[in-house]
PDB file of N, CA and C in Angstrom:
ATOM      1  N   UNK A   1      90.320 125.051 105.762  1.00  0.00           N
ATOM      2  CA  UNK A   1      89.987 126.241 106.522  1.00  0.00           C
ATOM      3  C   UNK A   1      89.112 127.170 105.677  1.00  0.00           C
ATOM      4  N   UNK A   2      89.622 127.336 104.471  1.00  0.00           N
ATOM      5  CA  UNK A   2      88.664 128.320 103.677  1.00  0.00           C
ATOM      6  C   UNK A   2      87.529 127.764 103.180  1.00  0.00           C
ATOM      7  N   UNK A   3      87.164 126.456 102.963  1.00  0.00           N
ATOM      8  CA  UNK A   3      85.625 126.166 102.730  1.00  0.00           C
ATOM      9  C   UNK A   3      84.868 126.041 104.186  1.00  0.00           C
ATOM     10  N   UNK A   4      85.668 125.508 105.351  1.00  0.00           N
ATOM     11  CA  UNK A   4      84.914 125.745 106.739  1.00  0.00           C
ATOM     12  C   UNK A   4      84.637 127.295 106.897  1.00  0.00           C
ATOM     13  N   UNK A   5      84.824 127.864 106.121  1.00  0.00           N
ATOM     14  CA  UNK A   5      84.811 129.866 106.568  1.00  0.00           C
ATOM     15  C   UNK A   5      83.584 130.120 105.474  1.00  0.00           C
ATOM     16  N   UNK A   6      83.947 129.194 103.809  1.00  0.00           N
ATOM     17  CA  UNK A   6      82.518 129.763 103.361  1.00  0.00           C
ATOM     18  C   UNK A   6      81.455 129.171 103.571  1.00  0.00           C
ATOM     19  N   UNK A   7      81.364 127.402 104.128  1.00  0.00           N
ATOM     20  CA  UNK A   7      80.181 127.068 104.865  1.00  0.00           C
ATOM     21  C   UNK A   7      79.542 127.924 106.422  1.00  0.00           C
ATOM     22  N   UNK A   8      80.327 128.167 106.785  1.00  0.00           N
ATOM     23  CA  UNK A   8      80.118 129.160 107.962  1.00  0.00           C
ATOM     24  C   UNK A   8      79.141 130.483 107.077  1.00  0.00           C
ATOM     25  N   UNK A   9      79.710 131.029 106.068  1.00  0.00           N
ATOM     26  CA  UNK A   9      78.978 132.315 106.127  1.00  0.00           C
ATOM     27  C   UNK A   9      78.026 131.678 105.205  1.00  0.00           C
ATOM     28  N   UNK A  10      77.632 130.924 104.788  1.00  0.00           N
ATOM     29  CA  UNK A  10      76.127 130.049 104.508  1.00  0.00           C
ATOM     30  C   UNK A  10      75.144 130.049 105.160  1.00  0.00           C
ATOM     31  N   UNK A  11      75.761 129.321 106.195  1.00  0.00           N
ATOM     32  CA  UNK A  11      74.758 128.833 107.498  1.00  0.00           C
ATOM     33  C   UNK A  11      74.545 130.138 107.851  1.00  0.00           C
ATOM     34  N   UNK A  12      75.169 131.108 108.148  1.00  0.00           N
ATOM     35  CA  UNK A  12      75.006 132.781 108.768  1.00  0.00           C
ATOM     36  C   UNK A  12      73.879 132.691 107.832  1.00  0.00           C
ATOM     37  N   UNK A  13      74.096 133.287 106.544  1.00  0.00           N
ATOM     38  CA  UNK A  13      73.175 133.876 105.421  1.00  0.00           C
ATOM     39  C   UNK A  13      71.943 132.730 105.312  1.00  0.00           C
ATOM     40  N   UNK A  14      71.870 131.885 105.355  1.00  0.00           N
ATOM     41  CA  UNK A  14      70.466 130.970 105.211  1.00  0.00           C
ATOM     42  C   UNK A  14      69.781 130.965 106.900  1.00  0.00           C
ATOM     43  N   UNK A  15      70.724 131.519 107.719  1.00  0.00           N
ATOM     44  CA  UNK A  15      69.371 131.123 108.867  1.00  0.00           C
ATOM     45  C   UNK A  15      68.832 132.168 109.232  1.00  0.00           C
ATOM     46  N   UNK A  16      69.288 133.305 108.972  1.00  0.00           N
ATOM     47  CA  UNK A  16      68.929 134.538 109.277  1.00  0.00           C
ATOM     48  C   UNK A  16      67.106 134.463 108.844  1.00  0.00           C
ATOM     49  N   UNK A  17      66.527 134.862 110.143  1.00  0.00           N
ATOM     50  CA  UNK A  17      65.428 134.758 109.625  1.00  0.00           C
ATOM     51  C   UNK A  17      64.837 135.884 108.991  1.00  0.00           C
ATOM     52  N   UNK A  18      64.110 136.009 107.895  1.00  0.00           N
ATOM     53  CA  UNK A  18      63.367 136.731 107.418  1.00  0.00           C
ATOM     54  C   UNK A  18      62.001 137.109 107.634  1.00  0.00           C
ATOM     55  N   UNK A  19      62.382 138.675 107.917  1.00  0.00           N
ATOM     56  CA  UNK A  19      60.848 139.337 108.492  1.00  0.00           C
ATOM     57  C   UNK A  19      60.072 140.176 107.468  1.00  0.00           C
ATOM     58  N   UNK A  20      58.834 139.644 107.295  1.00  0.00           N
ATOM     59  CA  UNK A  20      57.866 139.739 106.220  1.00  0.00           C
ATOM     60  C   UNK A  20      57.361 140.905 106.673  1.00  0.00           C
ATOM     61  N   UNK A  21      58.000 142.156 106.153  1.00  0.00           N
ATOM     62  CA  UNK A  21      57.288 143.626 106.381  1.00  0.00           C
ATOM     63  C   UNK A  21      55.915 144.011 105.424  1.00  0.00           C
ATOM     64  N   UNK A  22      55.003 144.524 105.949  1.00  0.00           N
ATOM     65  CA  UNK A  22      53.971 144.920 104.577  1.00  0.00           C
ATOM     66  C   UNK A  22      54.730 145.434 103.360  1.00  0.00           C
ATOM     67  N   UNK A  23      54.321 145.051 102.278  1.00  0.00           N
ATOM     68  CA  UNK A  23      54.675 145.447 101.194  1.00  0.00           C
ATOM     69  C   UNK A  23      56.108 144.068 100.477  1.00  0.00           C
ATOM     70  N   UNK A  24      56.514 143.123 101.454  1.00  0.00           N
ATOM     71  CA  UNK A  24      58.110 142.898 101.260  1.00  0.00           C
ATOM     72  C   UNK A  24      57.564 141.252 100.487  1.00  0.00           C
ATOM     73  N   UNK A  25      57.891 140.705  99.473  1.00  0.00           N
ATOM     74  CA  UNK A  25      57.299 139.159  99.382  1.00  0.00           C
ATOM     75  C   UNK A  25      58.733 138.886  99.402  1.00  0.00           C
ATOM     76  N   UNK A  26      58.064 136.945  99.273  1.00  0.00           N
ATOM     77  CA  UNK A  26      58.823 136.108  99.981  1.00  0.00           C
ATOM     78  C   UNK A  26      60.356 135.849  98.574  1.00  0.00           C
ATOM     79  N   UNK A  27      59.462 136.476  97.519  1.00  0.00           N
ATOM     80  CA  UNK A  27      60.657 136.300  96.426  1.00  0.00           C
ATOM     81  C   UNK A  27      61.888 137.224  96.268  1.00  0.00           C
ATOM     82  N   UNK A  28      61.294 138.226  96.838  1.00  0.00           N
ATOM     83  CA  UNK A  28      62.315 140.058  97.484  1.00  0.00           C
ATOM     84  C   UNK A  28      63.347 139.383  98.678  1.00  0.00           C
ATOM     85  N   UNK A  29      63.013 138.657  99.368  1.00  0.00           N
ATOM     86  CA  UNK A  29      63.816 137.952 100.350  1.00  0.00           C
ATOM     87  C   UNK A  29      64.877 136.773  99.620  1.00  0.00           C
ATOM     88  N   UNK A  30      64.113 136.247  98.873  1.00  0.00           N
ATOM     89  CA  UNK A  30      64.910 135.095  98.220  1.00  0.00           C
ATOM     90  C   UNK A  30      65.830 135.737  96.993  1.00  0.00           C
ATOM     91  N   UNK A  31      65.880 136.670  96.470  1.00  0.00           N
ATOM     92  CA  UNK A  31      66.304 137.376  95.888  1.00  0.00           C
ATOM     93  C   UNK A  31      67.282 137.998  96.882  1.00  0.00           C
ATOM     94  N   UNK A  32      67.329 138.629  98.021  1.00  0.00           N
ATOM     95  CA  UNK A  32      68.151 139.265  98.661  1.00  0.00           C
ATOM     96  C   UNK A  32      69.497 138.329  98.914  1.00  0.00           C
ATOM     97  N   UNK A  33      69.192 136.772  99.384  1.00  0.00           N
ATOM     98  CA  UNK A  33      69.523 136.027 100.016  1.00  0.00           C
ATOM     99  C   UNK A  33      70.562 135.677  98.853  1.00  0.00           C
ATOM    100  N   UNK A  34      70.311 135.400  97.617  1.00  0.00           N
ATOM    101  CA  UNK A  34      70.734 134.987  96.481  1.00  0.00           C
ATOM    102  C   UNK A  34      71.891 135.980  96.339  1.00  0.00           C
ATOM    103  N   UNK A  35      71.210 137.229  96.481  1.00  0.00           N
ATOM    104  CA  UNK A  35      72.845 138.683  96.041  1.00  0.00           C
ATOM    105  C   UNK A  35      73.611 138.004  96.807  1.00  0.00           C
ATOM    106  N   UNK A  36      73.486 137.525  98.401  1.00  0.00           N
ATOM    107  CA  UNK A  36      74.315 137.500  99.605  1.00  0.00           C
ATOM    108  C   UNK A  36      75.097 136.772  99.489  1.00  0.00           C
ATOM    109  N   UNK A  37      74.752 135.367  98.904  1.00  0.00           N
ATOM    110  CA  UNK A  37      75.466 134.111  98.616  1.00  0.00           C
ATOM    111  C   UNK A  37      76.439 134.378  97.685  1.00  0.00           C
ATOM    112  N   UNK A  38      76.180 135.152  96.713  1.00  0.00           N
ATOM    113  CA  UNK A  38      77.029 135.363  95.104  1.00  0.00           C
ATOM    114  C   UNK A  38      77.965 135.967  95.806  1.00  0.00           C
ATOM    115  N   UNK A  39      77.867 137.025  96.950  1.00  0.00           N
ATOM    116  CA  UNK A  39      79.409 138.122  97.181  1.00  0.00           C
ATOM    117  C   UNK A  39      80.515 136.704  97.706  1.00  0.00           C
ATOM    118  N   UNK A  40      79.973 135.719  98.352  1.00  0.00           N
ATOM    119  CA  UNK A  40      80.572 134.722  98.764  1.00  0.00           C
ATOM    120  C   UNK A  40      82.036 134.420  97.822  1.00  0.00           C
ATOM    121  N   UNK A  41      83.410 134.419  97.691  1.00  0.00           N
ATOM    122  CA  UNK A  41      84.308 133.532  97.154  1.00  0.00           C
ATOM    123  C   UNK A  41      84.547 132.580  96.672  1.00  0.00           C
ATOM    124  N   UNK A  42      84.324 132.192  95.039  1.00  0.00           N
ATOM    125  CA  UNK A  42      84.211 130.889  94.912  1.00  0.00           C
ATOM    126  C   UNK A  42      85.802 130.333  95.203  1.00  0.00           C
ATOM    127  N   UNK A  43      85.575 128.638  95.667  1.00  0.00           N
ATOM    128  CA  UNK A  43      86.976 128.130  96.063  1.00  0.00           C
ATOM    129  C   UNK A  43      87.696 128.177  95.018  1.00  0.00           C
ATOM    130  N   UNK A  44      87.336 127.768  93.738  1.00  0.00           N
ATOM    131  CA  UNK A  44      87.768 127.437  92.096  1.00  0.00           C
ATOM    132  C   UNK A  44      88.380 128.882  91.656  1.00  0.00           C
ATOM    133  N   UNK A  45      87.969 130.085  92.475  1.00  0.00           N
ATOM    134  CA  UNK A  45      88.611 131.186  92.187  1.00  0.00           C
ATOM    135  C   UNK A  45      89.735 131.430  92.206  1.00  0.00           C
ATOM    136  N   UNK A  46      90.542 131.145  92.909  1.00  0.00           N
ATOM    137  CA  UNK A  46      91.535 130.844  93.504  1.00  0.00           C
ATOM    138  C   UNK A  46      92.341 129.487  93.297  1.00  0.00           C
ATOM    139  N   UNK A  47      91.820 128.654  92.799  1.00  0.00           N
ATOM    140  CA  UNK A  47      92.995 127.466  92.096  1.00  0.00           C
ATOM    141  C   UNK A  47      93.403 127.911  90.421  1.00  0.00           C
ATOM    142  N   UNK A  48      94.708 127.684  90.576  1.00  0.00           N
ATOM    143  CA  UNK A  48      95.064 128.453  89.379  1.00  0.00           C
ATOM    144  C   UNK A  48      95.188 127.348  88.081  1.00  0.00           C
ATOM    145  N   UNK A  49      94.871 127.326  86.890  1.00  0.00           N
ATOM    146  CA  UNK A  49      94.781 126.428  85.510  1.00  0.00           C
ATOM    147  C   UNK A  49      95.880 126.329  85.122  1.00  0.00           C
ATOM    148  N   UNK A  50      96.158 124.729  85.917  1.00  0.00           N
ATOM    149  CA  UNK A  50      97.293 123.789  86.270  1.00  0.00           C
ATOM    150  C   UNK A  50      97.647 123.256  84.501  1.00  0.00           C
ATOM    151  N   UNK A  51      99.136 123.643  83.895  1.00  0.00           N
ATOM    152  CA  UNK A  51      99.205 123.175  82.482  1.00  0.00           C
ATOM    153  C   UNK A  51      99.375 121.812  82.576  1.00  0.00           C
ATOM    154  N   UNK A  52      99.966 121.303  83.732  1.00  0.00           N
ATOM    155  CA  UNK A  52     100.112 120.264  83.458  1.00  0.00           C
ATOM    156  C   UNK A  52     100.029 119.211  84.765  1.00  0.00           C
ATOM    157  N   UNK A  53      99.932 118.140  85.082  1.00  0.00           N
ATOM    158  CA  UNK A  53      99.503 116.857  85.683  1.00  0.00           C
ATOM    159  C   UNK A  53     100.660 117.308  87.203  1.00  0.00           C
ATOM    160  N   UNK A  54     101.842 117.488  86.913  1.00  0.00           N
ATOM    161  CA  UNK A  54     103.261 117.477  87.341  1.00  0.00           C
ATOM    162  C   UNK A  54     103.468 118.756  87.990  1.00  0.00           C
ATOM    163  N   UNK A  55     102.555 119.621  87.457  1.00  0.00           N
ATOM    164  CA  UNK A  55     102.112 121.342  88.253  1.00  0.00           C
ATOM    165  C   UNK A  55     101.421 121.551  89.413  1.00  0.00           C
ATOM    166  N   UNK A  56     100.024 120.371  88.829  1.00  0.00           N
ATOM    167  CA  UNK A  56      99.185 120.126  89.955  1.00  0.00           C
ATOM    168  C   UNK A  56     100.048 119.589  91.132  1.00  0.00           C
ATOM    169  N   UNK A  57     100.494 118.553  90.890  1.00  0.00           N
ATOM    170  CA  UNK A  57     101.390 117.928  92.117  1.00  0.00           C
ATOM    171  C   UNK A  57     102.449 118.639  93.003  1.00  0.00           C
ATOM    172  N   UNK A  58     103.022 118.845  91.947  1.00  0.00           N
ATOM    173  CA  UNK A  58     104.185 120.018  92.915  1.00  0.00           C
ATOM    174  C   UNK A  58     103.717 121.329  93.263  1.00  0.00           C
ATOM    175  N   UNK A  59     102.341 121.820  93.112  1.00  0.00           N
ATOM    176  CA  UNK A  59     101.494 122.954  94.236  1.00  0.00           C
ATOM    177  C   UNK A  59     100.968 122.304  95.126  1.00  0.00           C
ATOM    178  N   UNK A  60     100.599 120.905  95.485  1.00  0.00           N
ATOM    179  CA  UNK A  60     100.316 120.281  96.372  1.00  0.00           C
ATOM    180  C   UNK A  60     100.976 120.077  97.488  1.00  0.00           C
ATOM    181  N   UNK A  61     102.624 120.286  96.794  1.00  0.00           N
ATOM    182  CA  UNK A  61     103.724 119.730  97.455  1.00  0.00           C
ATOM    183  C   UNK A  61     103.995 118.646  97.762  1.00  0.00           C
ATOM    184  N   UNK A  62     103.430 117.305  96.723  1.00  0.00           N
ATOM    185  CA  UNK A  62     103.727 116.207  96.716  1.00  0.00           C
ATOM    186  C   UNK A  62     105.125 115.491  95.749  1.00  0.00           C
ATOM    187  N   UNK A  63     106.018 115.156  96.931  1.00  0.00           N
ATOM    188  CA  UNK A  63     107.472 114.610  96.401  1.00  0.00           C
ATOM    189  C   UNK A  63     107.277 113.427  95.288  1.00  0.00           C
ATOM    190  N   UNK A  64     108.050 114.014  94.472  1.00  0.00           N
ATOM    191  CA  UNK A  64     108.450 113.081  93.026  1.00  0.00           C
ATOM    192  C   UNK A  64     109.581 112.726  93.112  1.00  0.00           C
ATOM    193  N   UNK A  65     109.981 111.713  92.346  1.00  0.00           N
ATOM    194  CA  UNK A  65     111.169 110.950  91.760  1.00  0.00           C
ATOM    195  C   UNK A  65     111.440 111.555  90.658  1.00  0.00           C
ATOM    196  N   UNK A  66     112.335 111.726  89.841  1.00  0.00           N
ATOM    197  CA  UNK A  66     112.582 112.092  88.703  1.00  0.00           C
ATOM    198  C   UNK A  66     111.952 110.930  87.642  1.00  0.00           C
ATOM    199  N   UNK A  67     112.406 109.928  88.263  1.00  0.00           N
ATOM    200  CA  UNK A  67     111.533 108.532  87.456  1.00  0.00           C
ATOM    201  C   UNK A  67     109.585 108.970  87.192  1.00  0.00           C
ATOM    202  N   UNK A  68     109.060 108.856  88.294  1.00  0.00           N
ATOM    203  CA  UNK A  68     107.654 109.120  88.459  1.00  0.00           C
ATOM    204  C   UNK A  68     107.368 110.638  87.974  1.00  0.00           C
ATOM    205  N   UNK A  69     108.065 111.861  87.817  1.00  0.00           N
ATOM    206  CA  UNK A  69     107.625 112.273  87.063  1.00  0.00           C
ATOM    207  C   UNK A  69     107.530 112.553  85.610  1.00  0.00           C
ATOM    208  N   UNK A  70     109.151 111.546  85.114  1.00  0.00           N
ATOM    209  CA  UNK A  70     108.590 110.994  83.736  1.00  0.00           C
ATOM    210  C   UNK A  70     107.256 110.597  83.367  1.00  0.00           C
ATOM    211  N   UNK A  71     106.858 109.351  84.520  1.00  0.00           N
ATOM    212  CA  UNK A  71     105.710 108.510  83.885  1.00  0.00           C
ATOM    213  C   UNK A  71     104.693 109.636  84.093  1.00  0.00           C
ATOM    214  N   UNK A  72     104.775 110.075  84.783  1.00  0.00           N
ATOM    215  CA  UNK A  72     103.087 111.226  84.930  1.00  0.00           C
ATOM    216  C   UNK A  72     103.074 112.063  83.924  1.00  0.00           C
ATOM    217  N   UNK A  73     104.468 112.560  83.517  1.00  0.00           N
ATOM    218  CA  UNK A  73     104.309 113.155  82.360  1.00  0.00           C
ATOM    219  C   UNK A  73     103.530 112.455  81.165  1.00  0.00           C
ATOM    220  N   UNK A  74     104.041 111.240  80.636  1.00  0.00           N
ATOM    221  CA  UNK A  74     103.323 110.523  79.960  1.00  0.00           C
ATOM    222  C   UNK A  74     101.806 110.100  80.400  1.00  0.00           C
ATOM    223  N   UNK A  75     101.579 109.850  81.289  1.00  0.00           N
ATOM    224  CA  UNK A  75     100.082 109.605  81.734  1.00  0.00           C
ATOM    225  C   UNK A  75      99.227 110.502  81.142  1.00  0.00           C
ATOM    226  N   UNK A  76     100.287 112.077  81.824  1.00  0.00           N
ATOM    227  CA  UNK A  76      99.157 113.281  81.336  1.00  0.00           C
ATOM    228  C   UNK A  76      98.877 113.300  79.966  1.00  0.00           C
ATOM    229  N   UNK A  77     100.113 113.672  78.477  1.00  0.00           N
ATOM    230  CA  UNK A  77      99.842 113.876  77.305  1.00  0.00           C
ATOM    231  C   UNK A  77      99.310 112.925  76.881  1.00  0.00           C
ATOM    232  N   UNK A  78      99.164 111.687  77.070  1.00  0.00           N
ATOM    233  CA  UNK A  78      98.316 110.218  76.532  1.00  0.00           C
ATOM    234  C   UNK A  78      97.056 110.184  77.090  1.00  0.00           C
ATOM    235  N   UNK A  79      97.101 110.692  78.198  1.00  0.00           N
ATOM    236  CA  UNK A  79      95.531 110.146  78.388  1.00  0.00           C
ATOM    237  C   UNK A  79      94.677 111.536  78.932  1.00  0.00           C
ATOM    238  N   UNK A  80      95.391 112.638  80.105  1.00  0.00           N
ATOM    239  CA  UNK A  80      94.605 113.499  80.846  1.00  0.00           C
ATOM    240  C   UNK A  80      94.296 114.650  79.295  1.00  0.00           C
ATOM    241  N   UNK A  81      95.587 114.640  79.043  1.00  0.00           N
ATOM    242  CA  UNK A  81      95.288 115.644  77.921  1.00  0.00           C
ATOM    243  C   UNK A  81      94.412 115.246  76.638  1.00  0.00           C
ATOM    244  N   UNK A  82      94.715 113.972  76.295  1.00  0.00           N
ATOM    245  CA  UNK A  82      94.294 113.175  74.881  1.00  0.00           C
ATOM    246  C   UNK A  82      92.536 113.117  75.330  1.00  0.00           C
ATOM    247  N   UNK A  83      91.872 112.921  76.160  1.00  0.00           N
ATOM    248  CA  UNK A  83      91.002 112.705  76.791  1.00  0.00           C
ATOM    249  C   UNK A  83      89.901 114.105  76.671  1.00  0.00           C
ATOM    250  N   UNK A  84      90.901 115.226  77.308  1.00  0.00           N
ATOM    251  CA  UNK A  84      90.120 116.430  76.915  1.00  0.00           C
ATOM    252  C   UNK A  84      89.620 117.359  75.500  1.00  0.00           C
ATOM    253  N   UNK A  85      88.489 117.765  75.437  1.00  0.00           N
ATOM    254  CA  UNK A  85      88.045 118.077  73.938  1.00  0.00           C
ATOM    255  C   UNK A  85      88.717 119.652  73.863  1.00  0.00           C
ATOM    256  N   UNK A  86      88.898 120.319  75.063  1.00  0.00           N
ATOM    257  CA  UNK A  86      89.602 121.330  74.816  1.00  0.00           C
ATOM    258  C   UNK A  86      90.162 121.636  76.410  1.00  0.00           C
ATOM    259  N   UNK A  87      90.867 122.986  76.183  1.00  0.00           N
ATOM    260  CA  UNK A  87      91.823 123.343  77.242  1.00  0.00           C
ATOM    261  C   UNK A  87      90.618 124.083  78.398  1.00  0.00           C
ATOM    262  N   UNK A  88      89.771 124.053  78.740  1.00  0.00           N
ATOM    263  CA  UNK A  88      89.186 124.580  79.467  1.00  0.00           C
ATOM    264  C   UNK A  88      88.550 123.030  80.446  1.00  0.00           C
ATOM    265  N   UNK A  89      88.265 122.118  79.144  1.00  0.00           N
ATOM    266  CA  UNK A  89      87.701 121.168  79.923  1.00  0.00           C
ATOM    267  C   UNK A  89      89.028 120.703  80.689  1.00  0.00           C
ATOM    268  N   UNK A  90      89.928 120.361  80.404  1.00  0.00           N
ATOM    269  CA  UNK A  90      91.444 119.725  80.686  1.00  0.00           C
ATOM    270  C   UNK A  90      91.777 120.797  82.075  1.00  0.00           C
ATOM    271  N   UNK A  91      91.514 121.943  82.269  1.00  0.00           N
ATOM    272  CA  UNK A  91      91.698 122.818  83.525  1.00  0.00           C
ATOM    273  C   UNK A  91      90.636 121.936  84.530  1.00  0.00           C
ATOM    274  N   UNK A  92      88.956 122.024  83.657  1.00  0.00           N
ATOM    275  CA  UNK A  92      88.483 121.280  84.809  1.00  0.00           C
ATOM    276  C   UNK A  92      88.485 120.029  85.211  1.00  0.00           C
ATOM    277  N   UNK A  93      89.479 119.192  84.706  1.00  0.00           N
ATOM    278  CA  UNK A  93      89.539 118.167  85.063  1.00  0.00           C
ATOM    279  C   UNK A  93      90.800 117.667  86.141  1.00  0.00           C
ATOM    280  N   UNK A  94      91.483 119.124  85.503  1.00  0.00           N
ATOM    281  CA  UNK A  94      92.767 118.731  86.748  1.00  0.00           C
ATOM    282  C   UNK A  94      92.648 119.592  88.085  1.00  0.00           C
ATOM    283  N   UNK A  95      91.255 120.670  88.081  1.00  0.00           N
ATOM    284  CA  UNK A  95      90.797 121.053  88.965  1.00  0.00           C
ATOM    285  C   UNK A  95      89.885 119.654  89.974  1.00  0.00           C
ATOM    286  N   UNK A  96      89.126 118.885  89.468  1.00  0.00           N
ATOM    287  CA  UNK A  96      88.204 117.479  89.714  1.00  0.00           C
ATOM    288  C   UNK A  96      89.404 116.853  90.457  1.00  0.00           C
ATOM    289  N   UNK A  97      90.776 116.265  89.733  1.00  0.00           N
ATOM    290  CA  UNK A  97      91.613 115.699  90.238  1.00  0.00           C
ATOM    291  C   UNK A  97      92.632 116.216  91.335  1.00  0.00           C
ATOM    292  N   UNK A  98      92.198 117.446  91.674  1.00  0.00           N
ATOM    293  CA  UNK A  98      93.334 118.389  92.795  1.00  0.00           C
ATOM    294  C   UNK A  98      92.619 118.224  93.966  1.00  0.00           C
ATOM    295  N   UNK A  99      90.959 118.043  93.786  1.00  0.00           N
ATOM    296  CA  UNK A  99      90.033 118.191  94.754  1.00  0.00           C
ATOM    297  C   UNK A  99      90.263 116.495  95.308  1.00  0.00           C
ATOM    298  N   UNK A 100      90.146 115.472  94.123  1.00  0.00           N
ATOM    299  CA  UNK A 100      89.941 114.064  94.941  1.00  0.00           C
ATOM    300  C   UNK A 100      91.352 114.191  95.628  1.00  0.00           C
ATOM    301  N   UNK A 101      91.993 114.603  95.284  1.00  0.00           N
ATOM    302  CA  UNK A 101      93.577 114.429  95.929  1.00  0.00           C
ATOM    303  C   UNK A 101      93.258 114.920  97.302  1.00  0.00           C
ATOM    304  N   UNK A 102      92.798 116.123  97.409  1.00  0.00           N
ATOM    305  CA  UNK A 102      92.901 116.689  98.669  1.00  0.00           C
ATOM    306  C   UNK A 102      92.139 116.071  99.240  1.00  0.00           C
ATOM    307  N   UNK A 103      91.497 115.436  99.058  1.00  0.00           N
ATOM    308  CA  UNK A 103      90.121 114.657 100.162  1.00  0.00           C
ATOM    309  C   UNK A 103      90.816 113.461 100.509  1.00  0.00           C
ATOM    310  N   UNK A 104      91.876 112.868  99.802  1.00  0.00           N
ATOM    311  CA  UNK A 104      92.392 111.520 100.047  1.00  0.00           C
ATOM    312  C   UNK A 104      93.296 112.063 100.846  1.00  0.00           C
ATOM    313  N   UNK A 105      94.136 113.143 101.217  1.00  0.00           N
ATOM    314  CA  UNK A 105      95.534 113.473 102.084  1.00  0.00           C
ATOM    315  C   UNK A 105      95.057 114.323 103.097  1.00  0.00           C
ATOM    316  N   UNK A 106      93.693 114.374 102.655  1.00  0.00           N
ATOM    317  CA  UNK A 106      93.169 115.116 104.181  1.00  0.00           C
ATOM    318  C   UNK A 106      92.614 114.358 105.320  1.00  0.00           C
TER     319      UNK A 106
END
């Protein structure tokens, strides 16, 4: 629902046509258009920097076993975490992995 609301105010803000007053160029417009887009919400604003593999999941609200979230635990510190060069990249990666999730249960 909330990326169908910020593609919506896209399409608003890019079709609006622009009227070339004396004095106004086409880069004053593209410039305007640009402020318009930025007030926009990024989605990533709003997902919060998941510590761990087992965080992500259970904000998803996807049911675990106590078994399976042993192993994910281990998945994460061996490989999601071992993998990342630091804690910012490791946010965006379990941000990357929250997104394929949602595209697969959607």
């Amino acid at each position: 629902v909330f990326i169908q609301q910020i593609q919506d105010s896209i399409n608003n803000l890019t079709s609006i046509k622009s009227v070339n007053n004396k004095g106004k160029t086409k880069t004053n417009a593209q410039i305007s258009l640009a402020k318009k887009l930025s007030k926009i919400k990024s989605i990533e604003a709003n997902i919060p920097n998941y510590e761990s593999l087992l965080e992500l999941l259970i904000d998803l609200e996807i049911g675990l076993t106590d078994e399976i979230k042993f192993i994910l635990d281990i998945i994460d510190e061996k490989f999601i975490q071992g993998y990342s060069s630091s804690r910012k990249e490791y946010y965006e990666m379990m941000i990357d992995l929250r997104n394929a999730i949602i595209k697969k249960i959607e």
